[in-house]
C-alpha atoms as a PDB file:
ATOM      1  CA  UNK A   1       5.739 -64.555 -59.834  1.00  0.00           C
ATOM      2  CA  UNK A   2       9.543 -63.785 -60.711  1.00  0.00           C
ATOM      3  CA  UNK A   3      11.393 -64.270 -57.146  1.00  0.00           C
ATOM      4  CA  UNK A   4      13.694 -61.156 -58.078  1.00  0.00           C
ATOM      5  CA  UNK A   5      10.566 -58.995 -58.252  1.00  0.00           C
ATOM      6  CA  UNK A   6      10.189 -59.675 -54.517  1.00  0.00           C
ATOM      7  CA  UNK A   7      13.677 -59.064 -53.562  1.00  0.00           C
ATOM      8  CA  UNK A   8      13.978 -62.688 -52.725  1.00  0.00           C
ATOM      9  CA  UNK A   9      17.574 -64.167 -52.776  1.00  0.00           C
ATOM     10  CA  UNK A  10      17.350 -67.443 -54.896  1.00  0.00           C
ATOM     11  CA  UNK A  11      20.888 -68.228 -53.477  1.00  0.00           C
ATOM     12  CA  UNK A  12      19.522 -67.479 -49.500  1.00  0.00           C
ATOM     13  CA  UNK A  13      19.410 -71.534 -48.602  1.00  0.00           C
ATOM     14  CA  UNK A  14      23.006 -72.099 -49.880  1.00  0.00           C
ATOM     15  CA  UNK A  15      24.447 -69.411 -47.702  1.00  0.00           C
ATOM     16  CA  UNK A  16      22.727 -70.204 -44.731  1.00  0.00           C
ATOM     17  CA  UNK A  17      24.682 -73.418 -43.697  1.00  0.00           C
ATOM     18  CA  UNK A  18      27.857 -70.984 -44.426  1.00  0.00           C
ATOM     19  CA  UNK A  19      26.188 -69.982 -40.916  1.00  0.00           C
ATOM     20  CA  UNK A  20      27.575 -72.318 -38.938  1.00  0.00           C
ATOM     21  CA  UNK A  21      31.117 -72.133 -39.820  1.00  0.00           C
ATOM     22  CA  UNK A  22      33.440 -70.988 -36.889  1.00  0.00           C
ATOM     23  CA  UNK A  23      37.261 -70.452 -35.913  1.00  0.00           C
ATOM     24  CA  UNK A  24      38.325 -72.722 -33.923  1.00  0.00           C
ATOM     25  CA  UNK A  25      41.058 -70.855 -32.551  1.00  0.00           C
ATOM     26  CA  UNK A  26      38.353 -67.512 -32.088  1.00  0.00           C
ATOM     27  CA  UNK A  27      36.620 -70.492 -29.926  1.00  0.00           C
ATOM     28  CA  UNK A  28      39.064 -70.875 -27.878  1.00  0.00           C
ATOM     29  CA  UNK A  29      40.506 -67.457 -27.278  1.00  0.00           C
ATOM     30  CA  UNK A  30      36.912 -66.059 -26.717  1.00  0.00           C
ATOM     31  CA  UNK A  31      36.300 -68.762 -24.039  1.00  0.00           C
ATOM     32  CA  UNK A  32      39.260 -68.100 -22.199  1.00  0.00           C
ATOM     33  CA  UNK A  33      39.146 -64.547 -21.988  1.00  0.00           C
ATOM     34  CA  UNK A  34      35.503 -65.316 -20.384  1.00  0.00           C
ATOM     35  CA  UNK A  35      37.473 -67.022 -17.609  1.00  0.00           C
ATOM     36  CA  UNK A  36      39.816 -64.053 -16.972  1.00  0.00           C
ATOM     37  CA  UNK A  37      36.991 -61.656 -17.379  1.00  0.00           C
ATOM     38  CA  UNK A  38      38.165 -59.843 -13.990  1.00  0.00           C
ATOM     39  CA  UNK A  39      41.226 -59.814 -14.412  1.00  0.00           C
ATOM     40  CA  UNK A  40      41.471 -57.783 -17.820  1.00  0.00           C
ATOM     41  CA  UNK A  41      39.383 -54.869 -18.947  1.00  0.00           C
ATOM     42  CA  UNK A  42      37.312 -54.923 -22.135  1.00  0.00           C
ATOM     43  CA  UNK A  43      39.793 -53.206 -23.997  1.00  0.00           C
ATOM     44  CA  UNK A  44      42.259 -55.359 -22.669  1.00  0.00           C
ATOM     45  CA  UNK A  45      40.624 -58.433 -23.731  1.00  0.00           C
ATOM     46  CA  UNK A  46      39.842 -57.092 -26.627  1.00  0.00           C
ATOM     47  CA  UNK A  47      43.551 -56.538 -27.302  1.00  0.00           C
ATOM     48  CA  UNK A  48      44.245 -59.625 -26.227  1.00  0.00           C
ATOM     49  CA  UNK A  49      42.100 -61.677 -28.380  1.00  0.00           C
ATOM     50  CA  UNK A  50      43.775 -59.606 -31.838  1.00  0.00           C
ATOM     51  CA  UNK A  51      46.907 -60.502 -31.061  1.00  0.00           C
ATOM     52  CA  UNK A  52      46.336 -63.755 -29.995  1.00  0.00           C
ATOM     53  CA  UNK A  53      44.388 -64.453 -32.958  1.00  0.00           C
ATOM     54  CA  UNK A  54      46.665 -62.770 -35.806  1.00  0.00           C
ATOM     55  CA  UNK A  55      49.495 -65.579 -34.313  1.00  0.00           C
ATOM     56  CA  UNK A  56      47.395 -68.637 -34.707  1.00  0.00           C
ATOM     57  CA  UNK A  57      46.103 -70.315 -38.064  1.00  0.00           C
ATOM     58  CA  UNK A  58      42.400 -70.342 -39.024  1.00  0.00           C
ATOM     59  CA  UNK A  59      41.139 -73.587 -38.012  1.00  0.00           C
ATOM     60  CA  UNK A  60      37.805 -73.241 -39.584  1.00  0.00           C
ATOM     61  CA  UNK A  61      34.880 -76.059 -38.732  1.00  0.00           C
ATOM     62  CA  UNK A  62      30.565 -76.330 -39.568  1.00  0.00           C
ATOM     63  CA  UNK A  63      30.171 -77.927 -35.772  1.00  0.00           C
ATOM     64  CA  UNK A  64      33.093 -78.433 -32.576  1.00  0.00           C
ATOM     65  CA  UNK A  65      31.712 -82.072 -32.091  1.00  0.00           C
ATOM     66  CA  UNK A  66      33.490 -82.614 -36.114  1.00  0.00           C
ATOM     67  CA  UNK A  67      37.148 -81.539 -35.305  1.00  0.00           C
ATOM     68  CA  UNK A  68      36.789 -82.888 -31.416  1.00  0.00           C
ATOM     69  CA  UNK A  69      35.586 -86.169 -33.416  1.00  0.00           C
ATOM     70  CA  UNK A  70      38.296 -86.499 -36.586  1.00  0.00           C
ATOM     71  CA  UNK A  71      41.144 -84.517 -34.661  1.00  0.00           C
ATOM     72  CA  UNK A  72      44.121 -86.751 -33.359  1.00  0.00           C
ATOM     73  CA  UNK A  73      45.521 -86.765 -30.080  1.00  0.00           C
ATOM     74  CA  UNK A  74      48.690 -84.927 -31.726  1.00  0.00           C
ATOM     75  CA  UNK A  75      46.802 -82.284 -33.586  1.00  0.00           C
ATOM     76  CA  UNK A  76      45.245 -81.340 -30.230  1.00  0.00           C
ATOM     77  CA  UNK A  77      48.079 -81.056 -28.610  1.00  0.00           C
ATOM     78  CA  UNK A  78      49.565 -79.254 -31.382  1.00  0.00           C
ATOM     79  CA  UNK A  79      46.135 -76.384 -31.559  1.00  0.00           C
ATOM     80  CA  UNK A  80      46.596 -76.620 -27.373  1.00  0.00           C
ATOM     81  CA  UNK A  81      50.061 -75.676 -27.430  1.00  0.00           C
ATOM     82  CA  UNK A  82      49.684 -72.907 -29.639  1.00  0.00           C
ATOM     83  CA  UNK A  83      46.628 -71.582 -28.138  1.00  0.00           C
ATOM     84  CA  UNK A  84      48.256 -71.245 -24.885  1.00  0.00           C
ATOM     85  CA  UNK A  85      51.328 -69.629 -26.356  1.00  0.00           C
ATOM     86  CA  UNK A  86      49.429 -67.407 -27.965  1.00  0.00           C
ATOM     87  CA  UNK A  87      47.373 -66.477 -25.306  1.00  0.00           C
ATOM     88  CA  UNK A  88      50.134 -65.964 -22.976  1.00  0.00           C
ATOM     89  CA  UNK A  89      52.079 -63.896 -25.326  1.00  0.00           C
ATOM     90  CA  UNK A  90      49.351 -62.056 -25.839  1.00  0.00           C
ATOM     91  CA  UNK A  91      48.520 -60.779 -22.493  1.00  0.00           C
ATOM     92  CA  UNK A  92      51.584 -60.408 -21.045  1.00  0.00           C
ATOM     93  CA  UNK A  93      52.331 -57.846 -23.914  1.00  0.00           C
ATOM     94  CA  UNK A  94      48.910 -56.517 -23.268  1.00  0.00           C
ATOM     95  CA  UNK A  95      49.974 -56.161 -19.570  1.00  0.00           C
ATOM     96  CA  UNK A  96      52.903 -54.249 -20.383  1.00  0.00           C
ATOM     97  CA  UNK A  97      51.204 -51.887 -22.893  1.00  0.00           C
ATOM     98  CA  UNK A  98      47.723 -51.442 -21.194  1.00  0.00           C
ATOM     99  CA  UNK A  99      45.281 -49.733 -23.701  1.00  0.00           C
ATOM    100  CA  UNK A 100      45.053 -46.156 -23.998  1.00  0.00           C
ATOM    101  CA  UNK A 101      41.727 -45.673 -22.659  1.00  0.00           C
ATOM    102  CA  UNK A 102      43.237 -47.283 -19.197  1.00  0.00           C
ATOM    103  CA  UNK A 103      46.373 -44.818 -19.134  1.00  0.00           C
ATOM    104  CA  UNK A 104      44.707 -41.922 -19.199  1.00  0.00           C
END
């Protein structure tokens, strides 16, 4: 029996390992704004994590034990530093421009 003729993607095994790929950086950001969950709003950390994430570099990995493995002590210094200005950018500017949904 012809796999198309049951809708079956021939290609489905190949993407799935695509799966596991992840942002490093969206990693990050997400985790923190967990920790300041209280602090900001939803929209707010939803703000937050946009701009935050359009000023860092994709940093794209299959599992976190790889980079955490292969990275240099440099590199992660590098990623921290920028993470953390990001991140502190980011809500500050958030702070001073709450979303709309909280002015109203």
């Amino acid at each position: 029996m012809d796999n198309n003729m049951l809708n079956i993607d021939p290609h489905a095994d190949r993407l799935e390992a695509l799966k596991d790929l992840s942002n490093v950086y969206e990693r990050l950001v997400f985790e923190h704004l967990q920790n300041v969950a209280g602090e900001l709003s939803p929209e707010a950390q939803a703000d937050v994590a946009c701009l935050a994430l359009n000023r860092l570099p994709s940093k794209y990995v299959r599992h976190a034990v790889d980079w955490m493995f292969f990275i240099g002590a440099g590199e992660l210094e590098r990623i921290n530093r920028a993470f953390d200005m990001a991140v502190t950018n980011a809500i500050a500017r958030v702070l001073d421009n709450p979303p709309l949904a909280e002015t109203g």
